[in-house]
C-alpha atoms as a PDB file:
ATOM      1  CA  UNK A   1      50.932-148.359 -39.140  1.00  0.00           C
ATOM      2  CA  UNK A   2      47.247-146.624 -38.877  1.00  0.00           C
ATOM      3  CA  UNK A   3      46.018-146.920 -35.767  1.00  0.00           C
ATOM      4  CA  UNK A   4      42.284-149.262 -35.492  1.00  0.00           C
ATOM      5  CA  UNK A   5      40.293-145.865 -34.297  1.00  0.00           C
ATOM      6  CA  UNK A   6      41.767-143.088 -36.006  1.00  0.00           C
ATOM      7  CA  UNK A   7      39.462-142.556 -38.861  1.00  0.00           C
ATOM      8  CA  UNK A   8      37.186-141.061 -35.385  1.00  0.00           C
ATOM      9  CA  UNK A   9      38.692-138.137 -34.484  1.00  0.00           C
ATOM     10  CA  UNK A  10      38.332-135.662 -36.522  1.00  0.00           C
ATOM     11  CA  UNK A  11      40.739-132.498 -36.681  1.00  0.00           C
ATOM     12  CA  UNK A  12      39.570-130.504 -39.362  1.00  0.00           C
ATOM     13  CA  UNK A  13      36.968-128.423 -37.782  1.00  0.00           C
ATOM     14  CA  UNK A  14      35.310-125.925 -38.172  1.00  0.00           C
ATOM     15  CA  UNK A  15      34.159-127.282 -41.781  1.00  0.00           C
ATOM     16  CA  UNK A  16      32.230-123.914 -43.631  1.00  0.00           C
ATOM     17  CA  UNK A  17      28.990-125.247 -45.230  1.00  0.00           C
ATOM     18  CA  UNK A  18      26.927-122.836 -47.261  1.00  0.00           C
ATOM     19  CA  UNK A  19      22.883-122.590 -46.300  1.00  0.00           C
ATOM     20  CA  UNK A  20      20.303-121.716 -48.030  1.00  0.00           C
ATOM     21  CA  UNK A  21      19.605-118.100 -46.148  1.00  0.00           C
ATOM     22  CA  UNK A  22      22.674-117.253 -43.927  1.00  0.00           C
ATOM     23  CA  UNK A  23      24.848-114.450 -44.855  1.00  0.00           C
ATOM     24  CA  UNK A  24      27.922-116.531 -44.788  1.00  0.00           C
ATOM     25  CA  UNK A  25      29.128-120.118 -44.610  1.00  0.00           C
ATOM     26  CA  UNK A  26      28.376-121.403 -41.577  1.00  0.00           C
ATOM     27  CA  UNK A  27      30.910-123.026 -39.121  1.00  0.00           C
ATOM     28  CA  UNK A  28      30.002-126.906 -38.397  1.00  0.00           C
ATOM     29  CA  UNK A  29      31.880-128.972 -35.986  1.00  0.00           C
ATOM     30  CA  UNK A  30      29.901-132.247 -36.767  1.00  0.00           C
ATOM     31  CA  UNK A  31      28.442-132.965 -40.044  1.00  0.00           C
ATOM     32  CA  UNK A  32      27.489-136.067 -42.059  1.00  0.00           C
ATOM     33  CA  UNK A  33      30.877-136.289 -44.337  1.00  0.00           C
ATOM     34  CA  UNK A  34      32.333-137.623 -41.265  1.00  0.00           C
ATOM     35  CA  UNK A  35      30.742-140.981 -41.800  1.00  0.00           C
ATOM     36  CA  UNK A  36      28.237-143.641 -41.481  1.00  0.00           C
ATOM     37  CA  UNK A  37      25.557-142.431 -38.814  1.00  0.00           C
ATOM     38  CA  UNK A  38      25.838-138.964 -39.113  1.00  0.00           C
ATOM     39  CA  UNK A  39      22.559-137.551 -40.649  1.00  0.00           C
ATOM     40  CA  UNK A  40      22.777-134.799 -38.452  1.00  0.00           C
ATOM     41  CA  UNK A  41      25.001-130.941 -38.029  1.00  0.00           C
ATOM     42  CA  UNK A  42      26.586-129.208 -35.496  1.00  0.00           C
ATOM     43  CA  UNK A  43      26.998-125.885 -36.251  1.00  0.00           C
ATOM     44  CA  UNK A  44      28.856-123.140 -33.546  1.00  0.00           C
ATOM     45  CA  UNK A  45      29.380-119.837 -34.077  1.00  0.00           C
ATOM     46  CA  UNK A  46      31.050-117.147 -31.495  1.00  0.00           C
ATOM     47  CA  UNK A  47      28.543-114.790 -30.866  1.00  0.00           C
ATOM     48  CA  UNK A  48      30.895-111.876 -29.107  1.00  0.00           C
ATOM     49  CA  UNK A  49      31.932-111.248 -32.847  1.00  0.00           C
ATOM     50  CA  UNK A  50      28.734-110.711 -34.450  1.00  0.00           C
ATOM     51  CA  UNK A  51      26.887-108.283 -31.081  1.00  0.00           C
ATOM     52  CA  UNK A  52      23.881-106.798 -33.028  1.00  0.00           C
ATOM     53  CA  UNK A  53      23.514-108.697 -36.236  1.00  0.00           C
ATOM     54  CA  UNK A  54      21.204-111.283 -37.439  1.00  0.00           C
ATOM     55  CA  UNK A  55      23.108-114.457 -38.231  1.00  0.00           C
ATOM     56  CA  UNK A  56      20.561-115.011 -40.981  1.00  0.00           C
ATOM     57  CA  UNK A  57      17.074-114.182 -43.032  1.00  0.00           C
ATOM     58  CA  UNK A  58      14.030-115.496 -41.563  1.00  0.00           C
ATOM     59  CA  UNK A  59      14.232-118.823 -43.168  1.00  0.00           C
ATOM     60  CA  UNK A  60      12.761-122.344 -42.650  1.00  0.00           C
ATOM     61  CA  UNK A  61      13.962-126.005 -42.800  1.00  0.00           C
ATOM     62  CA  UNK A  62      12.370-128.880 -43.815  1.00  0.00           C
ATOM     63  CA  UNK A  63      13.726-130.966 -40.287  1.00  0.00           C
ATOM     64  CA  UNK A  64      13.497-129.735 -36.853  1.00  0.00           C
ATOM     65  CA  UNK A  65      16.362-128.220 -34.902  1.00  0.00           C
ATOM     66  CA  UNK A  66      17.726-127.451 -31.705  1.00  0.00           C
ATOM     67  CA  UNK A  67      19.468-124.406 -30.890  1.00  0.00           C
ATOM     68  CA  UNK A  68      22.168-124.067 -27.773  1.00  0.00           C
ATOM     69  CA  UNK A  69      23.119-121.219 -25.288  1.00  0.00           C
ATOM     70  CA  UNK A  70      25.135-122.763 -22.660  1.00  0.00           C
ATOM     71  CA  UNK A  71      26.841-120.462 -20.259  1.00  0.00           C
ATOM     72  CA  UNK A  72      28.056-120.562 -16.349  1.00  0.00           C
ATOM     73  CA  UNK A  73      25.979-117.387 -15.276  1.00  0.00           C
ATOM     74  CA  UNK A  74      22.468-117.017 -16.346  1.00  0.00           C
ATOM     75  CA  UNK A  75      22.351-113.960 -18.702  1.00  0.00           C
ATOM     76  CA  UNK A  76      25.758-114.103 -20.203  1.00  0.00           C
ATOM     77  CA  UNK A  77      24.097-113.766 -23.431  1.00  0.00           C
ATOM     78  CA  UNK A  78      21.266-112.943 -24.380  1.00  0.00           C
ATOM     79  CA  UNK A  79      19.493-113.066 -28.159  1.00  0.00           C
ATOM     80  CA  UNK A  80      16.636-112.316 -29.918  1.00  0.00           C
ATOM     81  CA  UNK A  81      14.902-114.760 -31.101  1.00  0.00           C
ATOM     82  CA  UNK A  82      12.582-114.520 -33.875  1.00  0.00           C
ATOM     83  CA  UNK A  83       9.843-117.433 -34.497  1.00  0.00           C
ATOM     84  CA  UNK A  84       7.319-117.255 -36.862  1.00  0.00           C
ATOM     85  CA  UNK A  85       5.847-113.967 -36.440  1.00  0.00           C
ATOM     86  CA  UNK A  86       6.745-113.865 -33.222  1.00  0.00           C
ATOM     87  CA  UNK A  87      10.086-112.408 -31.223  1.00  0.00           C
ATOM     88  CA  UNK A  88      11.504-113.129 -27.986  1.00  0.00           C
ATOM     89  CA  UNK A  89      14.047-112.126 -25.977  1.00  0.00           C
ATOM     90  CA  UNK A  90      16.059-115.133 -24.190  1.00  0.00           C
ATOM     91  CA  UNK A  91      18.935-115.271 -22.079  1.00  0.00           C
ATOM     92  CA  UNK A  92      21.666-117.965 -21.849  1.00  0.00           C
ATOM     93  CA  UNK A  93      22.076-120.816 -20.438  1.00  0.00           C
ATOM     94  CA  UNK A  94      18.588-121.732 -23.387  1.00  0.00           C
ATOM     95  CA  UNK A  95      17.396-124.435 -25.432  1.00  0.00           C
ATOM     96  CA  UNK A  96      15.310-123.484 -28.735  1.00  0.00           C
ATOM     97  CA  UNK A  97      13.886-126.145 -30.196  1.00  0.00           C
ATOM     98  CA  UNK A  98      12.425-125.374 -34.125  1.00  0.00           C
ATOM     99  CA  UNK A  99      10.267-127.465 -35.568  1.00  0.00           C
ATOM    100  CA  UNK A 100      10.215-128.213 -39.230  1.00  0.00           C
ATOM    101  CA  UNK A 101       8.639-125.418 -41.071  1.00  0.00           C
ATOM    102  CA  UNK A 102       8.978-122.814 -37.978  1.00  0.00           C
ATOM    103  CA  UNK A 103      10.459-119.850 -39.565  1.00  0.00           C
ATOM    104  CA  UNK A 104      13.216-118.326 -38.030  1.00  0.00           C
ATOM    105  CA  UNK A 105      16.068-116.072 -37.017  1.00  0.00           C
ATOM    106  CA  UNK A 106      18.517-114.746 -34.478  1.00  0.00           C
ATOM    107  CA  UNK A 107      20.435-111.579 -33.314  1.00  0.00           C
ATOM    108  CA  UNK A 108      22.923-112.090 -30.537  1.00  0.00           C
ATOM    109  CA  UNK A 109      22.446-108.796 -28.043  1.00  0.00           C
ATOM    110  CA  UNK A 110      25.323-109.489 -25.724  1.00  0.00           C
ATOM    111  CA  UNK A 111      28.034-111.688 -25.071  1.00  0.00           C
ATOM    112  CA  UNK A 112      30.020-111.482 -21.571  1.00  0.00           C
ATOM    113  CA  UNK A 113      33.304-113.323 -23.145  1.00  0.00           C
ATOM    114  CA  UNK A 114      34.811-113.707 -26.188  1.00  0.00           C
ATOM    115  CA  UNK A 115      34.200-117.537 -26.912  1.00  0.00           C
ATOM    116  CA  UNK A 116      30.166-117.391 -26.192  1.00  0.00           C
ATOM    117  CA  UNK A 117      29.053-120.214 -28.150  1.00  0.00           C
ATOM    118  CA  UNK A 118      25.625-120.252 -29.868  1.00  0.00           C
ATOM    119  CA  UNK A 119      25.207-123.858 -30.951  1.00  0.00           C
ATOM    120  CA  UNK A 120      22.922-125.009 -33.311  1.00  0.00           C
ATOM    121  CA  UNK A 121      21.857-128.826 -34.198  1.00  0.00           C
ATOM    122  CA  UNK A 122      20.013-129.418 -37.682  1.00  0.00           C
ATOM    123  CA  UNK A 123      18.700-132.949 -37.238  1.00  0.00           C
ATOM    124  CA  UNK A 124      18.860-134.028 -40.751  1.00  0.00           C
ATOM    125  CA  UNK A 125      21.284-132.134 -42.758  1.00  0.00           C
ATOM    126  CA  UNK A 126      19.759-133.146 -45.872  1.00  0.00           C
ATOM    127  CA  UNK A 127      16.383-131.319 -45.310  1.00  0.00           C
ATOM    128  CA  UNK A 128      18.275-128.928 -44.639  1.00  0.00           C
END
């Protein structure tokens, strides 16, 4: 008998979506195939494995995001960030926020632990 809630957890996760400017499918944990409500992505990726690579091409969206560096210690890892014409230098724990339009890109530095998780939130996949 199926339970009344089940269809809400979802188990298979990490789903690889292809984007228009990253060098490799990326990993999302939320994304709108999981129903009714979800215009939106979560994408993760473990940035110990890629130390000195960009995870992409300077590319834009047409919706805004929000990018995630959460971490205990402040400095755990640090990336460069590249907005626009400009480039910055951040440390963890960080919020990015990209508008629309903003071009962009990022190169993870350093990572303290395996398991440093650079989190990214595309607001409205389709725009994406």
């Amino acid at each position: 008998m199926a339970r009344k809630h089940e269809e809400l957890i979802f188990t298979d996760v990490p789903q690889m979506v292809s984007l228009p400017s990253h060098f490799a499918p990326v990993p999302f944990w939320v994304s709108p195939d999981m129903g009714e409500g979800f215009e939106f992505g979560v994408a993760a990726v473990d940035v110990s494995k890629i130390i000195g690579k960009y995870l992409t091409d300077a590319h834009a969206h047409d919706c805004a995001e929000v990018y995630m560096a959460p971490s205990p210690n402040r400095g755990d890892m640090v990336l460069e960030i590249t907005l626009d014409d400009e480039v910055f230098t951040v440390e963890s724990p960080v919020v990015i926020y990209v508008p629309a339009g903003v071009k962009h890109r990022f190169k993870a530095l350093k990572a303290e632990r395996e398991g440093s998780y650079f989190y990214g939130i595309l607001l409205d996949m389709k725009k994406a």
